[in-house]
Protein backbone atom coordinates (compact mmCIF):
# COMPACT_ATOMS: atom_id res chain seq x y z
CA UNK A 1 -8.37 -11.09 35.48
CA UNK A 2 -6.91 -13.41 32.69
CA UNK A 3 -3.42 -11.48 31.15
CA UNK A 4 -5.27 -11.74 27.39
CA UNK A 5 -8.83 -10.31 28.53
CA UNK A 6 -8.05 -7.03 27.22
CA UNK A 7 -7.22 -8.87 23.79
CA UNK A 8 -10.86 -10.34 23.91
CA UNK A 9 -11.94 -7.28 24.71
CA UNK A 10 -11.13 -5.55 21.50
CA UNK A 11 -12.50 -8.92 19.71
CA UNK A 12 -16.16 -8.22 21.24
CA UNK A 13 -15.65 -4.51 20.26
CA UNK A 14 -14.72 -5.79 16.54
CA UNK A 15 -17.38 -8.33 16.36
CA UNK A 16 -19.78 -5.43 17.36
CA UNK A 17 -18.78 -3.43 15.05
CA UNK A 18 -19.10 -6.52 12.11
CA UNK A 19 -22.81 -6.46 13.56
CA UNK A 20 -23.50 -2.95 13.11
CA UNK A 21 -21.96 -3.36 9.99
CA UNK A 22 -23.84 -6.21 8.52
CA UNK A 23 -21.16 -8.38 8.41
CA UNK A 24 -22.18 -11.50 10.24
CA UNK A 25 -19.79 -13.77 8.92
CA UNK A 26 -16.97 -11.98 10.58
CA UNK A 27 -19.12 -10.94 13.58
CA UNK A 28 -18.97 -14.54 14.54
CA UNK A 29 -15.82 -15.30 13.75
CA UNK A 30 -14.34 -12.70 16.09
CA UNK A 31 -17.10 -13.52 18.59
CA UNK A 32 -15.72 -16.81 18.50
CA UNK A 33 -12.58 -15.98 19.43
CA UNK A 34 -13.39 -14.18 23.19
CA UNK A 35 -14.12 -17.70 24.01
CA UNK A 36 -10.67 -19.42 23.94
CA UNK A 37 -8.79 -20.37 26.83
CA UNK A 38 -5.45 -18.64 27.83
CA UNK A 39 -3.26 -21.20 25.94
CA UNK A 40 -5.21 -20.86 22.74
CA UNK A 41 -5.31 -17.15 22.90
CA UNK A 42 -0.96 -17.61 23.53
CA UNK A 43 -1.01 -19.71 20.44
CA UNK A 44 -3.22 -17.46 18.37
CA UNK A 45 -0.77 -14.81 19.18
CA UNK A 46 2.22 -16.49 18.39
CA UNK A 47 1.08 -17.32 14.85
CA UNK A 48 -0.10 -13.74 14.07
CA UNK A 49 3.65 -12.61 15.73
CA UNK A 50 5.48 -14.83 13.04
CA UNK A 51 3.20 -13.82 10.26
CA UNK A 52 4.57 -10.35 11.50
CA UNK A 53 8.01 -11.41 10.89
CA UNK A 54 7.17 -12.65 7.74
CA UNK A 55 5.67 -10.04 6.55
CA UNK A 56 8.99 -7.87 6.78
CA UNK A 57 9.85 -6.65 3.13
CA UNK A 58 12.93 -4.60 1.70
CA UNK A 59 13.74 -4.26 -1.61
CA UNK A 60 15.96 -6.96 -3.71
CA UNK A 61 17.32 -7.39 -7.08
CA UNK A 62 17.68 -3.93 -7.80
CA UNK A 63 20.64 -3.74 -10.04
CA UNK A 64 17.89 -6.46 -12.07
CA UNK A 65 14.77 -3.80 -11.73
CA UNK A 66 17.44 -0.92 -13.54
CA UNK A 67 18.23 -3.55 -16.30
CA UNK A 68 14.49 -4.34 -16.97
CA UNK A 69 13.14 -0.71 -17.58
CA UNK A 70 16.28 0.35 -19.22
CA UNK A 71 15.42 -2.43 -21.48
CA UNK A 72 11.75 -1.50 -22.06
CA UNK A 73 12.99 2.21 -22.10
CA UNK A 74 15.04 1.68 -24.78
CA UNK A 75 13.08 -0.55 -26.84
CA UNK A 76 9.98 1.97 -26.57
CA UNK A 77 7.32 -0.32 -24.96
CA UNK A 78 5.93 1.45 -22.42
CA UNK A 79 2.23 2.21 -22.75
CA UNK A 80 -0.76 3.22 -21.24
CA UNK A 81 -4.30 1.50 -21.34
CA UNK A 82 -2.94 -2.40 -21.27
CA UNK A 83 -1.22 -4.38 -19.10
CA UNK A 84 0.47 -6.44 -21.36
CA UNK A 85 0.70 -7.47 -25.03
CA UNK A 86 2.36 -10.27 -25.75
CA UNK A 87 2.90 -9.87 -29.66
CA UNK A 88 3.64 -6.44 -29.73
CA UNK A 89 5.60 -6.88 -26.14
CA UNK A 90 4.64 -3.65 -24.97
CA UNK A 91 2.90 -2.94 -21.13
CA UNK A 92 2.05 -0.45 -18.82
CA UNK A 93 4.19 0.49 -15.66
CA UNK A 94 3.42 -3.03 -13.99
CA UNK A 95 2.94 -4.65 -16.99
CA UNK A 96 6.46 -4.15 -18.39
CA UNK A 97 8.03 -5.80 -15.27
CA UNK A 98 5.58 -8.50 -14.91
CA UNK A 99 4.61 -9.25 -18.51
CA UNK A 100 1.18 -8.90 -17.32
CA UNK A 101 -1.19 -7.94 -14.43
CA UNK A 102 1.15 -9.51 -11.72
CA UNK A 103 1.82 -7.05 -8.86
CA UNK A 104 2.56 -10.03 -6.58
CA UNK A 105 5.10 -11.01 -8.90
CA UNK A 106 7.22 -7.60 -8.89
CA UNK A 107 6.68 -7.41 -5.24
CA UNK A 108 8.39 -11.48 -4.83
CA UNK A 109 10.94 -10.43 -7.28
CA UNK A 110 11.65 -6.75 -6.36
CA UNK A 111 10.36 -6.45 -2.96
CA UNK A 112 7.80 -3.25 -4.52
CA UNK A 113 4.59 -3.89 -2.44
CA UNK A 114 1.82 -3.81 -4.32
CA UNK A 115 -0.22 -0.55 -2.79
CA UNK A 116 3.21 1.18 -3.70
CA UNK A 117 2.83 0.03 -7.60
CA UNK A 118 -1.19 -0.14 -7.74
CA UNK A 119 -0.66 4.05 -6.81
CA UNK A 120 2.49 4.03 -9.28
CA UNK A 121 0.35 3.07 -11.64
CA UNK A 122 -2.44 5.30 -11.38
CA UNK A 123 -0.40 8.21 -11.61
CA UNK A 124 1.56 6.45 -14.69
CA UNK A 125 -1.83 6.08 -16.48
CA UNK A 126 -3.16 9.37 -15.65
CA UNK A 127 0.12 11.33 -16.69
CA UNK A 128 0.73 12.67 -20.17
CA UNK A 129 2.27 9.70 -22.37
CA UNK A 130 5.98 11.46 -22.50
CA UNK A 131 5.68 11.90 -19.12
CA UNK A 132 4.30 8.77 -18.19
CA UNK A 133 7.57 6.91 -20.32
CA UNK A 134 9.84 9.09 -18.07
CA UNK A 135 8.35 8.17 -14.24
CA UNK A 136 8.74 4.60 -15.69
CA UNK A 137 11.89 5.54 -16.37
CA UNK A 138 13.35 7.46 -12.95
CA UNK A 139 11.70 4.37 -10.84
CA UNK A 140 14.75 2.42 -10.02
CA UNK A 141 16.76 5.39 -9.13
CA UNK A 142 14.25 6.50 -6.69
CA UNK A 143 13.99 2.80 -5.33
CA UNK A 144 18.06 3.22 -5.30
CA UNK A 145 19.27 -0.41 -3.72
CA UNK A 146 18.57 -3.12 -2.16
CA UNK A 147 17.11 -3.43 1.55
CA UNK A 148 15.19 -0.73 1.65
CA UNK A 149 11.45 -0.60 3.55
CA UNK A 150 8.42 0.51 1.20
CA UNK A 151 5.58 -1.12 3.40
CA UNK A 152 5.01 2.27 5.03
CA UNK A 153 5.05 4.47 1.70
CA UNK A 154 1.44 3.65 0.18
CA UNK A 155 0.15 4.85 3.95
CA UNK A 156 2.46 8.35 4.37
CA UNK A 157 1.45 8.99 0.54
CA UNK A 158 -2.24 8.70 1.30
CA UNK A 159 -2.37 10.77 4.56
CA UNK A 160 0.00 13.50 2.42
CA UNK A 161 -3.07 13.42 -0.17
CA UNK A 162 -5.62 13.94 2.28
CA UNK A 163 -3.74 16.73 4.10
CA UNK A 164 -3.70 17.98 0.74
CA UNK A 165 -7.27 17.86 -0.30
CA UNK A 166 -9.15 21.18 -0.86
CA UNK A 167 -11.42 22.68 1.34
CA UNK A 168 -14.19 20.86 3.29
CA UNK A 169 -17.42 21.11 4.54
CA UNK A 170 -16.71 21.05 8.85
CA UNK A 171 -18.89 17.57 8.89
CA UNK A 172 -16.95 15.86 6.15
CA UNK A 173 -13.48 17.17 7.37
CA UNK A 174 -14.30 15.97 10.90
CA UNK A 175 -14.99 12.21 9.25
CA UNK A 176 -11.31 12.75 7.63
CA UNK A 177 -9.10 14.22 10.39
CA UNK A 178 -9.38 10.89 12.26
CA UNK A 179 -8.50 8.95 9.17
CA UNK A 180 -5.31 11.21 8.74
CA UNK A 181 -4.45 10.29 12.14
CA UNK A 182 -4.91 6.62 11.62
CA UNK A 183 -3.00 6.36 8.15
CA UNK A 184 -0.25 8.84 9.97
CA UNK A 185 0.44 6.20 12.60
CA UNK A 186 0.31 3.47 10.54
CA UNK A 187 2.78 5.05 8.41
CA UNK A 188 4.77 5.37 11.62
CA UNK A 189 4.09 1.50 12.45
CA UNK A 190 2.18 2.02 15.26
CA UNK A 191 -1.10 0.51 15.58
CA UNK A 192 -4.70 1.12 14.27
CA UNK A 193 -7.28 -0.32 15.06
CA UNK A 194 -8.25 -3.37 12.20
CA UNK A 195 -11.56 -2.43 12.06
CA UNK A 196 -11.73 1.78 11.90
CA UNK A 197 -8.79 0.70 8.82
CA UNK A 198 -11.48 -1.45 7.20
CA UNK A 199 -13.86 0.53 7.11
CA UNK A 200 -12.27 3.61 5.79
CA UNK A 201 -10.14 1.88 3.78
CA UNK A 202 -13.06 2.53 0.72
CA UNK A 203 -13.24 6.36 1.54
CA UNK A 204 -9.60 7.13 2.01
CA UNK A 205 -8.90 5.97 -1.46
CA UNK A 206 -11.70 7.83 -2.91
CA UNK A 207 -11.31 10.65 -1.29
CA UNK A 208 -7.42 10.86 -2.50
CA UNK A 209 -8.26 10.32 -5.82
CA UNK A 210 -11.78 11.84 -6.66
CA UNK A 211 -10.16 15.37 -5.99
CA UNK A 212 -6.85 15.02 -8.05
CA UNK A 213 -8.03 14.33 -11.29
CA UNK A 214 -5.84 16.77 -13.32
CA UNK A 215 -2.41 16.64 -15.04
CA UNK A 216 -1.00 18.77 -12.76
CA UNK A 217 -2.28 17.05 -9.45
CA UNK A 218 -0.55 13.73 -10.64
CA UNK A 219 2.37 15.36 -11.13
CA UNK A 220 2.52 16.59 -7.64
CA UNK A 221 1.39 12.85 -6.54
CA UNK A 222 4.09 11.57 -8.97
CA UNK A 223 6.81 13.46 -7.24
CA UNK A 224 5.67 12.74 -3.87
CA UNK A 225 5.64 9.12 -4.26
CA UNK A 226 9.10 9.36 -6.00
CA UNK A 227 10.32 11.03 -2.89
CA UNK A 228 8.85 9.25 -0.61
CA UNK A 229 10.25 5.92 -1.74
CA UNK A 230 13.65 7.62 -2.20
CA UNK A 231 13.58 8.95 1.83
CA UNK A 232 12.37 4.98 3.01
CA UNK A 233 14.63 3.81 5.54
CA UNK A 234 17.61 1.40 4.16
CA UNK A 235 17.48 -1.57 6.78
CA UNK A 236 20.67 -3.44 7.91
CA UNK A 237 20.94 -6.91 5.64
CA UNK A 238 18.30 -7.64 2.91
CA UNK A 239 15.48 -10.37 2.08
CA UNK A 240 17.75 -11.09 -1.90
């Protein structure tokens, strides 16, 4: 048996699932794939190993991300509702570093990913205004320094809010508990599968949100993500 079979194995199993999915586009794009040889499969492999690599973020510039909010802080143009302004120079929580609806930006500049700020700002919008001003405000000191690892904080913060989610009926919770599981070892970088990920990607972030709607329930969310940022791992060196 070739060494990569069971890698075109779990291509036939995703391509299925594309099928039963309706997704034909991607069905035969992964079907494609179980027919390479042994050196394109190595190559394949070698690419998505480096994108790996790449993909490594820590935290930069931080001394840089303090300066910025202090400066917005101080100047009183934080808001809610907007992005940006550009002639009253006033934004929201991404807004105010990006001057504008740039996640990518903060995350190039300040190595924030962008599930980490897309959540920060859903709590920031749904918080009282004084209260919103002040997360804005405590951001940096959670994010603390440079080299630091957020990539696994928008998956532990998700599988903490659907621990957290009230009662269920036994047929919904069993659709959840595996979703838990996944998000829990992803947050742990182990592997889940691409496909159950996909697909539950939709439902995991309705299901967080749909059930914590009130002032107090963001406040829990807003400490938990400030805590869980704060506890990310400091790597050795730094990407800035």
């Amino acid at each position: 048996m070739s060494s990569y079979e069971n890698w075109r194995d779990r291509c036939r199993l995703a391509a299925a699932a594309a099928t039963a999915r309706g997704d034909d586009r991607s069905a035969r794009y992964l079907g494609s794939l179980t027919n390479l040889s042994d050196d394109q499969v190595a190559g394949v492999c070698l690419v998505i190993s480096a994108n790996n690599q790449q993909s490594l973020m820590l935290t930069k510039n931080t001394d840089q991300l303090r300066r910025e909010v202090a400066a917005h802080v101080k100047a009183d143009s934080i808001i809610q509702g907007d992005y940006w302004d550009p002639e009253q120079q006033r934004g929201c929580f991404i807004g105010c570093l990006a001057l504008g609806n740039y996640p990518d930006l903060n995350e190039s500049t300040y190595g924030l990913p962008v599930e980490v700020q897309r959540i920060a700002e859903r709590i920031f919008e749904a918080l009282p205004a004084t209260e919103a001003k002040a997360f804005f405000a405590v951001f940096p000191d959670a994010v603390g320094c440079d080299g630091k690892d957020l990539t696994k904080v928008h998956w532990q913060f998700l599988a903490s809010e659907l621990r957290s989610l009230p009662g269920r009926l036994t047929g919904i919770q069993a659709v959840i508990d595996p979703v838990i599981t996944g998000l829990e070892l992803l947050a742990q970088a182990k592997d889940w599968p691409t496909i159950a990920a996909t697909t539950t990607a939709a439902v995991t972030d309705a299901a967080a949100w749909s059930a914590t709607t009130t002032a107090a329930a963001r406040r829990r969310q807003r400490d938990l993500l400030l805590r869980l940022i704060r506890e990310a791992p400091v790597l050795e060196g730094s990407n800035g």
